[in-house]
PDB file of N, CA and C in Angstrom:
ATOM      1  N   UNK A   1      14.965 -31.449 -10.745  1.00  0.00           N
ATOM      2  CA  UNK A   1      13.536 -31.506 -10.967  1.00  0.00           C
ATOM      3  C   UNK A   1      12.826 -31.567  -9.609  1.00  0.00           C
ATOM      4  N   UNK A   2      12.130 -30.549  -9.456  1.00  0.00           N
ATOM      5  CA  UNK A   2      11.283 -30.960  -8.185  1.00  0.00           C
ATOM      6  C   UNK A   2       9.641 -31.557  -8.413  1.00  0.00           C
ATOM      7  N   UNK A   3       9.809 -32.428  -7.605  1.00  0.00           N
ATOM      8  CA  UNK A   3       8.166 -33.415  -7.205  1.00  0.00           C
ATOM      9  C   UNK A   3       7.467 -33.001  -5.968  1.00  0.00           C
ATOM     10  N   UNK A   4       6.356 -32.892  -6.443  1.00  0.00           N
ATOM     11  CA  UNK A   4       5.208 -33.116  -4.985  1.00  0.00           C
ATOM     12  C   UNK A   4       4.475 -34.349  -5.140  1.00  0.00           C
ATOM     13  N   UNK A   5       4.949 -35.160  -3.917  1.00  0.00           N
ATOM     14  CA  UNK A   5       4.524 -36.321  -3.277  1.00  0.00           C
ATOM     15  C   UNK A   5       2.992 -36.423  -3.053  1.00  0.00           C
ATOM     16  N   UNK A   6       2.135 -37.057  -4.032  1.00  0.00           N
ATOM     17  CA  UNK A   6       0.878 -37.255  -3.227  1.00  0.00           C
ATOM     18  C   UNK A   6       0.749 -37.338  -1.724  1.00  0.00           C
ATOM     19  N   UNK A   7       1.412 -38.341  -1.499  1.00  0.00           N
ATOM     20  CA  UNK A   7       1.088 -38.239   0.170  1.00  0.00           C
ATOM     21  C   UNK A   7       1.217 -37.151   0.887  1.00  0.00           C
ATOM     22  N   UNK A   8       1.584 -35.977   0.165  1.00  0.00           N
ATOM     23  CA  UNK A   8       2.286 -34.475   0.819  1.00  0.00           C
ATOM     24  C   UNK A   8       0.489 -33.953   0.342  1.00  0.00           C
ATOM     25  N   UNK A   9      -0.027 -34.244  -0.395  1.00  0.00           N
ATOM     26  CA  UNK A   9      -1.627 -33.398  -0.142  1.00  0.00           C
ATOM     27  C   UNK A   9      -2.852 -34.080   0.454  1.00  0.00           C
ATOM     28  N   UNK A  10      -3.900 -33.442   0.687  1.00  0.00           N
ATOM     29  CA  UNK A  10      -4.768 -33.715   1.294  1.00  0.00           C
ATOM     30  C   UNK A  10      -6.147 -34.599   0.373  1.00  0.00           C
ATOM     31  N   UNK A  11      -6.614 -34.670   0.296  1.00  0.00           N
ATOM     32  CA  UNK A  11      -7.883 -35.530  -0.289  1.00  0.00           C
ATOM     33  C   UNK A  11      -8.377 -34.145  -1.211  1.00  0.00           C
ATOM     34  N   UNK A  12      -8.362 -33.270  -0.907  1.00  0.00           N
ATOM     35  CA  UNK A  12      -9.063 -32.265  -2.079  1.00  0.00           C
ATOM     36  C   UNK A  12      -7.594 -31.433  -2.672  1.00  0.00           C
ATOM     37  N   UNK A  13      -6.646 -32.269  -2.481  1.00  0.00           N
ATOM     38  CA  UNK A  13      -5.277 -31.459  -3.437  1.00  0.00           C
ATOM     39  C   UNK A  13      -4.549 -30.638  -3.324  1.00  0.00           C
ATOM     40  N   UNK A  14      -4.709 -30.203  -1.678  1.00  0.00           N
ATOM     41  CA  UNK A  14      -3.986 -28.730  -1.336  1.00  0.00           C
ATOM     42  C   UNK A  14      -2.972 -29.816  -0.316  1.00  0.00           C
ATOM     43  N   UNK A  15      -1.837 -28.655   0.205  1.00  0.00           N
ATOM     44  CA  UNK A  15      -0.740 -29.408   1.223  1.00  0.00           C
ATOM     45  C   UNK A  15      -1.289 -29.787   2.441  1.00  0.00           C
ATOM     46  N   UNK A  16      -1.228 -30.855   2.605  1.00  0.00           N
ATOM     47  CA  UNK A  16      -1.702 -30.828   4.645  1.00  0.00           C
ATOM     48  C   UNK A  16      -0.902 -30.204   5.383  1.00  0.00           C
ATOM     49  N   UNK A  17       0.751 -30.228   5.124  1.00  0.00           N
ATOM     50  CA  UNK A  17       0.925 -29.278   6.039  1.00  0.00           C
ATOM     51  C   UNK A  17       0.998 -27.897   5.801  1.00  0.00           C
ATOM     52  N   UNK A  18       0.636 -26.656   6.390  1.00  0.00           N
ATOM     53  CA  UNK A  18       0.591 -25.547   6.644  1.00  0.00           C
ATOM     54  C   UNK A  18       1.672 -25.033   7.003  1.00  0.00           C
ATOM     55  N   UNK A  19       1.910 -23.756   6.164  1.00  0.00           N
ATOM     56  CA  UNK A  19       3.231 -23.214   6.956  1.00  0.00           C
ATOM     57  C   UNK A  19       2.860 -22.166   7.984  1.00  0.00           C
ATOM     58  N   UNK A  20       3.440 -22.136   8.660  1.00  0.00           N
ATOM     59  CA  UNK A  20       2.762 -20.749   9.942  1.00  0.00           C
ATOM     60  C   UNK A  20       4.013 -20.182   9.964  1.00  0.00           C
ATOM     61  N   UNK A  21       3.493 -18.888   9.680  1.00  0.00           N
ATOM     62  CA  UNK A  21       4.525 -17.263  10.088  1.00  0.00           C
ATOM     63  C   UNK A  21       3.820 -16.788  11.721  1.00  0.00           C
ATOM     64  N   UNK A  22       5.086 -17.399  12.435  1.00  0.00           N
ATOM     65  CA  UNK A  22       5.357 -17.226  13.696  1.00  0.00           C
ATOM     66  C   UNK A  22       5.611 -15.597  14.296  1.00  0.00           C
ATOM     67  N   UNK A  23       5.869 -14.481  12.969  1.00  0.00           N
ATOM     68  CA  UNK A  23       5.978 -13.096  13.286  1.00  0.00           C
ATOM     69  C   UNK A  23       4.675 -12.312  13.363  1.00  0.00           C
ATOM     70  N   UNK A  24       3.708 -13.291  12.931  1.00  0.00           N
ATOM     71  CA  UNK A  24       2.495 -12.715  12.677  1.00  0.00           C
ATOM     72  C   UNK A  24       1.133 -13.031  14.391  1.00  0.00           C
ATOM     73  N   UNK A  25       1.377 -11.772  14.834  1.00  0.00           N
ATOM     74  CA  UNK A  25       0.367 -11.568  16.186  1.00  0.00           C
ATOM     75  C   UNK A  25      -1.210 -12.072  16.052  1.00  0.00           C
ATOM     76  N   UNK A  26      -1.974 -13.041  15.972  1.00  0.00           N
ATOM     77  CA  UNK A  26      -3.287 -12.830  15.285  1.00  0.00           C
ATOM     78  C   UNK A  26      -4.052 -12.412  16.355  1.00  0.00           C
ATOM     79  N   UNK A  27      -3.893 -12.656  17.569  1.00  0.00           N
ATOM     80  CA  UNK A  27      -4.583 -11.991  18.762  1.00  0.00           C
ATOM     81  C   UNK A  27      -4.288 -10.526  18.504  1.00  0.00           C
ATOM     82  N   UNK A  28      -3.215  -9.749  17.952  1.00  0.00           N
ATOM     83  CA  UNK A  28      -3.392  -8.032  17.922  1.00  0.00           C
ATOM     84  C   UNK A  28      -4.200  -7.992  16.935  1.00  0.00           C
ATOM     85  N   UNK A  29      -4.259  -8.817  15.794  1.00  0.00           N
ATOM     86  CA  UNK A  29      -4.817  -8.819  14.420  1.00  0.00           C
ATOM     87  C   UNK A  29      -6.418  -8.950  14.793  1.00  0.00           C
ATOM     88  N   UNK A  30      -6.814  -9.477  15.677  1.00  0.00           N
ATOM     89  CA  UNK A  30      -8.046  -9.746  15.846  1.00  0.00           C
ATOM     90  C   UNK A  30      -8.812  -8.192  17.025  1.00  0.00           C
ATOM     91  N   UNK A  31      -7.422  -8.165  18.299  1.00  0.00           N
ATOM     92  CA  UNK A  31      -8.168  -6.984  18.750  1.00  0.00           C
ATOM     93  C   UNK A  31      -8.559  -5.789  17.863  1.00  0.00           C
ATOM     94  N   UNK A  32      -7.454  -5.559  16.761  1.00  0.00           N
ATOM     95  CA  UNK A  32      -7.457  -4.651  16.154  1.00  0.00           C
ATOM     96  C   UNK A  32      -8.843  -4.210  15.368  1.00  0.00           C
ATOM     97  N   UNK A  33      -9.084  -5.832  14.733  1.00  0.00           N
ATOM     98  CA  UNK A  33     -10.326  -5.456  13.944  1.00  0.00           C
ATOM     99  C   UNK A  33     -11.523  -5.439  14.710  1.00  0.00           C
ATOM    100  N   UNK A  34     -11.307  -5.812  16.188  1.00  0.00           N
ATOM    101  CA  UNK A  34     -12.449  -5.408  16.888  1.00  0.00           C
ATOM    102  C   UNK A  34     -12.649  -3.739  17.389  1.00  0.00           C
ATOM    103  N   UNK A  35     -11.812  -3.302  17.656  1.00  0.00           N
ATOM    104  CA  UNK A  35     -11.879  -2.005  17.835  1.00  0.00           C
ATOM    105  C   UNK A  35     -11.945  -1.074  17.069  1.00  0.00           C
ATOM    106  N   UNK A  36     -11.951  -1.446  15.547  1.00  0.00           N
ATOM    107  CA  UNK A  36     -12.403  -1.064  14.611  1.00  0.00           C
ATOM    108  C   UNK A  36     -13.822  -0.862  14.246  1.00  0.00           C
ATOM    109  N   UNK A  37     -13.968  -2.059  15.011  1.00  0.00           N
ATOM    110  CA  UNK A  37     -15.568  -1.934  14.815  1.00  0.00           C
ATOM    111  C   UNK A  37     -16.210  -1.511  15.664  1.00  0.00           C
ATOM    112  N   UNK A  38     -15.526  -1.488  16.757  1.00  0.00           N
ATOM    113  CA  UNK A  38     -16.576  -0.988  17.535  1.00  0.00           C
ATOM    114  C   UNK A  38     -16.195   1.080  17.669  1.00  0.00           C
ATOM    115  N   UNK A  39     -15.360   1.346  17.098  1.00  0.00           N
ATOM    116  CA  UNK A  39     -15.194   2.495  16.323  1.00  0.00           C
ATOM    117  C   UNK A  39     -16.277   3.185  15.331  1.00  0.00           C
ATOM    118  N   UNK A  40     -16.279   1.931  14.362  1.00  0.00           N
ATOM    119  CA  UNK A  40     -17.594   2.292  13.417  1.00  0.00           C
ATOM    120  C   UNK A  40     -18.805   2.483  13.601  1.00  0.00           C
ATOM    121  N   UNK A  41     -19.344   1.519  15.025  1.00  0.00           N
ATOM    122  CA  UNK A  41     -20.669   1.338  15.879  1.00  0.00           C
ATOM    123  C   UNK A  41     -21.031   2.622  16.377  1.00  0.00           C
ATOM    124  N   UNK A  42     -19.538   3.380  16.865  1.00  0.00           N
ATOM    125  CA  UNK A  42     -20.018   4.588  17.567  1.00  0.00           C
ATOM    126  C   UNK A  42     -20.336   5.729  16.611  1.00  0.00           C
ATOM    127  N   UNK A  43     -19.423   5.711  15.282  1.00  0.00           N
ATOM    128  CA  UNK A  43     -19.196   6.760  14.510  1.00  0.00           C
ATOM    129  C   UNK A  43     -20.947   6.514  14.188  1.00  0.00           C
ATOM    130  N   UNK A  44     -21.073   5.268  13.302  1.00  0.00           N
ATOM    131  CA  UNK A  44     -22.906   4.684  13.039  1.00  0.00           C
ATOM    132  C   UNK A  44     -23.909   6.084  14.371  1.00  0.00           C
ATOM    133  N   UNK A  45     -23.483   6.108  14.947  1.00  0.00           N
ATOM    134  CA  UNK A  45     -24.584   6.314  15.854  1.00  0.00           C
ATOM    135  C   UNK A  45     -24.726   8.001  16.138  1.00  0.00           C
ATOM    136  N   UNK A  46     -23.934   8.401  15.279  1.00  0.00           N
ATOM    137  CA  UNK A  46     -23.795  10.001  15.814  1.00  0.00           C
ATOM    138  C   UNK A  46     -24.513  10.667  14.355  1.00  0.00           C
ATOM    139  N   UNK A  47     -24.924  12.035  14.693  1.00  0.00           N
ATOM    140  CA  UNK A  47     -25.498  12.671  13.806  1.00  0.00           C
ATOM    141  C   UNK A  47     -24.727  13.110  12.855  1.00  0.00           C
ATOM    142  N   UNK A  48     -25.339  13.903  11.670  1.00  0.00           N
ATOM    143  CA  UNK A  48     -24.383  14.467  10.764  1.00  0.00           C
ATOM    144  C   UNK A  48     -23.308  15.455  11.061  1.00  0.00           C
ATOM    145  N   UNK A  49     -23.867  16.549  11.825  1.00  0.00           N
ATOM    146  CA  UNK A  49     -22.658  16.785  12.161  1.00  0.00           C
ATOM    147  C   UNK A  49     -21.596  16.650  13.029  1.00  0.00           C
ATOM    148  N   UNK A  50     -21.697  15.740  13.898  1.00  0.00           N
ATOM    149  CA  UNK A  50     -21.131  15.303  14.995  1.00  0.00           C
ATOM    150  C   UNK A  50     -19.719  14.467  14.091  1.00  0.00           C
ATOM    151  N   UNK A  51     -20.375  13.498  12.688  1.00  0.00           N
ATOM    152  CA  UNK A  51     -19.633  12.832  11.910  1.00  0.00           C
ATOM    153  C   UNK A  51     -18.718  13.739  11.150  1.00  0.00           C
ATOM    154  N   UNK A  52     -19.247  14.704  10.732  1.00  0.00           N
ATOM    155  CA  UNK A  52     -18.284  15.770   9.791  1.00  0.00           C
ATOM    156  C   UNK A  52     -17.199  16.122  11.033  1.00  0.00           C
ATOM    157  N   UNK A  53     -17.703  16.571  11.987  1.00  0.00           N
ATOM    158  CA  UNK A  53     -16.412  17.190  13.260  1.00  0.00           C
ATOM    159  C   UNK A  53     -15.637  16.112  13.569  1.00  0.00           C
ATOM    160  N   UNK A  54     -15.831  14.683  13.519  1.00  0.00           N
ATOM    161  CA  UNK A  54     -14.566  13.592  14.253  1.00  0.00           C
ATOM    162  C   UNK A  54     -14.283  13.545  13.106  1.00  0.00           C
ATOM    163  N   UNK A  55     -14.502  13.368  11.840  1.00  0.00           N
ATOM    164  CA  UNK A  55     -14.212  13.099  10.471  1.00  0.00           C
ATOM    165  C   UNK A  55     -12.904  13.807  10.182  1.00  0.00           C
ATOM    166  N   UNK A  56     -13.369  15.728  10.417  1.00  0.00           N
ATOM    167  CA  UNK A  56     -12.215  16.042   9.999  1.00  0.00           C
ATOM    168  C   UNK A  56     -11.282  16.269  10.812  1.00  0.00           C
ATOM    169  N   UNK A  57     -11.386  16.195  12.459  1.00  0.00           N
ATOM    170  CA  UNK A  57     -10.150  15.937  13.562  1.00  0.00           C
ATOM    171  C   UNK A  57      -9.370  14.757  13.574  1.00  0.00           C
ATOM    172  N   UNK A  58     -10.299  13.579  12.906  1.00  0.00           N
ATOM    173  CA  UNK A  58      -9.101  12.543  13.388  1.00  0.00           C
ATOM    174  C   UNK A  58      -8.990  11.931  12.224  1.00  0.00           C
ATOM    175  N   UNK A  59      -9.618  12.235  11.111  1.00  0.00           N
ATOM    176  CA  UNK A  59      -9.630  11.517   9.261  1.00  0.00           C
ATOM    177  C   UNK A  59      -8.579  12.596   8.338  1.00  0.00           C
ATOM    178  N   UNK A  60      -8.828  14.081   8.668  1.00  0.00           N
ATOM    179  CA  UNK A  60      -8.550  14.843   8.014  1.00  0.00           C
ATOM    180  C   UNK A  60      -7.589  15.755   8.510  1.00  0.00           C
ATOM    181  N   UNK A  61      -7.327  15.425   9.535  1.00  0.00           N
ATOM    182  CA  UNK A  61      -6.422  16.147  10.651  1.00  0.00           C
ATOM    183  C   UNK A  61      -6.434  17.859  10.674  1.00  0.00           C
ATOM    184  N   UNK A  62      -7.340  18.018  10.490  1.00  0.00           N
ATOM    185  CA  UNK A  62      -7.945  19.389  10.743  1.00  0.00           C
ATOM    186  C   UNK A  62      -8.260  20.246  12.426  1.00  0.00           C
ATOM    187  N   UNK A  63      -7.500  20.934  12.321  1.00  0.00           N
ATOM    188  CA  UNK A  63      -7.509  21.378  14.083  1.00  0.00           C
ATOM    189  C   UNK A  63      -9.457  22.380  14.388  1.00  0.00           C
ATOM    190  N   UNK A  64      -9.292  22.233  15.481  1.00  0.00           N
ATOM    191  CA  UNK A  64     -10.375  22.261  16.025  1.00  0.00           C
ATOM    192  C   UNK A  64     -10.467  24.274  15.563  1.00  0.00           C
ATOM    193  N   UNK A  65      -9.575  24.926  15.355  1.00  0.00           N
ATOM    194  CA  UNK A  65      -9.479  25.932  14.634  1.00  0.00           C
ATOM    195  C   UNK A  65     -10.182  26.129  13.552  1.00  0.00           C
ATOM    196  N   UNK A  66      -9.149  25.359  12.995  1.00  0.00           N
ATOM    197  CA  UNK A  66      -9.846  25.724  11.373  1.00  0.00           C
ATOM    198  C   UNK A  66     -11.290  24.972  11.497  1.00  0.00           C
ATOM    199  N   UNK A  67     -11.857  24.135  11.656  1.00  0.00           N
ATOM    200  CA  UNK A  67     -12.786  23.505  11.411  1.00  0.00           C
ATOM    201  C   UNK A  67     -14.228  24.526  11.915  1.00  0.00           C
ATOM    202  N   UNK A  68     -13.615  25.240  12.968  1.00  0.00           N
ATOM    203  CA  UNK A  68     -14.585  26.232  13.652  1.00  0.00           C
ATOM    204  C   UNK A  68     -14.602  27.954  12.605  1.00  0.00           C
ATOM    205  N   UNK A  69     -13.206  28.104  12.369  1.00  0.00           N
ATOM    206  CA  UNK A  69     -13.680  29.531  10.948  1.00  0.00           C
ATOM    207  C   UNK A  69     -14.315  28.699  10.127  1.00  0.00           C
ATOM    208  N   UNK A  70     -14.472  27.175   9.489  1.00  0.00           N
ATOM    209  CA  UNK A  70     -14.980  27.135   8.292  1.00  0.00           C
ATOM    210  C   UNK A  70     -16.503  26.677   8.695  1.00  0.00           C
ATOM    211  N   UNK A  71     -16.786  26.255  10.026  1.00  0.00           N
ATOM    212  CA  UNK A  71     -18.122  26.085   9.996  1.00  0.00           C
ATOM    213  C   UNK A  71     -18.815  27.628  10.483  1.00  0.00           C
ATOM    214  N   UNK A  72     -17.506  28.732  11.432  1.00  0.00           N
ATOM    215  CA  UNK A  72     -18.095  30.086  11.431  1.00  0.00           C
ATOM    216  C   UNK A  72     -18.874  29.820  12.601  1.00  0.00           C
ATOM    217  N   UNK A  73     -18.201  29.570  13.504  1.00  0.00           N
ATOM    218  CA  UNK A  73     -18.580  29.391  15.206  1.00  0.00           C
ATOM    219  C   UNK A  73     -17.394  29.843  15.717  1.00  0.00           C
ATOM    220  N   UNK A  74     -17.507  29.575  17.111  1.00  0.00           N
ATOM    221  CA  UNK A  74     -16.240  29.946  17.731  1.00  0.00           C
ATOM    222  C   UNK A  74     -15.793  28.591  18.358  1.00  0.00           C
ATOM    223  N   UNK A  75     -14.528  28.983  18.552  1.00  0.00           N
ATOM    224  CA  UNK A  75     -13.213  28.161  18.758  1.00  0.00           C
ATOM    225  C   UNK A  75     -13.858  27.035  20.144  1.00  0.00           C
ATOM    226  N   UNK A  76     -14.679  27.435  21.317  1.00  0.00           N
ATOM    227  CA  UNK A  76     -14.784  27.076  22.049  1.00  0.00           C
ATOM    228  C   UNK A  76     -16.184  26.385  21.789  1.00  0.00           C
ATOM    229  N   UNK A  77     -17.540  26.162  21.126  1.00  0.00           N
ATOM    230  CA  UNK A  77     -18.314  25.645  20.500  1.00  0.00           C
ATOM    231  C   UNK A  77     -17.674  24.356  19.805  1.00  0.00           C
ATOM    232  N   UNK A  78     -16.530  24.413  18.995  1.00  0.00           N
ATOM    233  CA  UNK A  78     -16.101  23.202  18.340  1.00  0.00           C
ATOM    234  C   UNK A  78     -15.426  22.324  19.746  1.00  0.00           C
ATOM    235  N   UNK A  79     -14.755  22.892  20.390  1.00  0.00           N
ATOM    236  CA  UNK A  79     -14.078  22.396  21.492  1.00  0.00           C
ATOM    237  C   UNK A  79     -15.365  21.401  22.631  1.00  0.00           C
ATOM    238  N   UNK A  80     -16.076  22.329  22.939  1.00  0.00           N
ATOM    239  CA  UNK A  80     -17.370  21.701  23.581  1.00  0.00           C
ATOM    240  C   UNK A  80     -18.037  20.212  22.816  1.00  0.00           C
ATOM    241  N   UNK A  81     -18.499  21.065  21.695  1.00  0.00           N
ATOM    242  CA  UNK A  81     -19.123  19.527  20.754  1.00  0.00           C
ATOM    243  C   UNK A  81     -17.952  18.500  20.741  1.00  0.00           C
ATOM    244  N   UNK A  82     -17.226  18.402  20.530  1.00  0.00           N
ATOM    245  CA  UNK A  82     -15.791  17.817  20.506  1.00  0.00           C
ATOM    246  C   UNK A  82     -15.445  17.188  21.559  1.00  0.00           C
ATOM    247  N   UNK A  83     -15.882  17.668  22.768  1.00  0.00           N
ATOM    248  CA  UNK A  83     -15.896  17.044  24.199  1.00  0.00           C
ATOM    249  C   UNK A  83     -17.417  15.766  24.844  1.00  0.00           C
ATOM    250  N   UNK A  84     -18.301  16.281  24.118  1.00  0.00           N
ATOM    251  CA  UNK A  84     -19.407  15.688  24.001  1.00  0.00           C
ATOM    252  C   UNK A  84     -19.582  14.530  24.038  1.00  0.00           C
ATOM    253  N   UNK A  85     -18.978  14.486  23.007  1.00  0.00           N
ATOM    254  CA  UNK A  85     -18.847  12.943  22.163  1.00  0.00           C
ATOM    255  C   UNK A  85     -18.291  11.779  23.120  1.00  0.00           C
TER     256      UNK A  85
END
């Protein structure tokens, strides 16, 4: 039969002690979600189509090719805007 020891919880009923997973980085966990955001800040700030062109190079993995027959420019126009940024 197993027991949990009052003295093993805290005043509102949860464990005082904590277990910590020592494999887990929270400093990468934290840069990560910062550069995430500040990812989003930049994407936030660009026009529509500036968003459709990083969208589908680095969301949709669409080469700077195709993305240029389907918008019907040339190869070096997508390359330029693409450099812009």
């Amino acid at each position: 039969m197993n027991c949990t020891l009052f003295s093993s919880l805290d005043h509102d009923g949860h464990f005082s002690e904590t277990i910590v997973d020592e494999d887990i980085d929270v400093e990468k966990i934290v840069e990560t979600q910062m550069m995430i955001e500040a990812v989003r800040n930049a994407i936030s700030r660009l026009n529509a189509e500036e968003k459709d062109i990083i969208e589908r190079l680095y969301f949709n993995d669409e080469t700077l090719s195709n993305i240029a027959r389907k918008k019907k420019v040339s190869y070096q126009a997508i390359q330029w805007r693409n450099t812009a940024y």
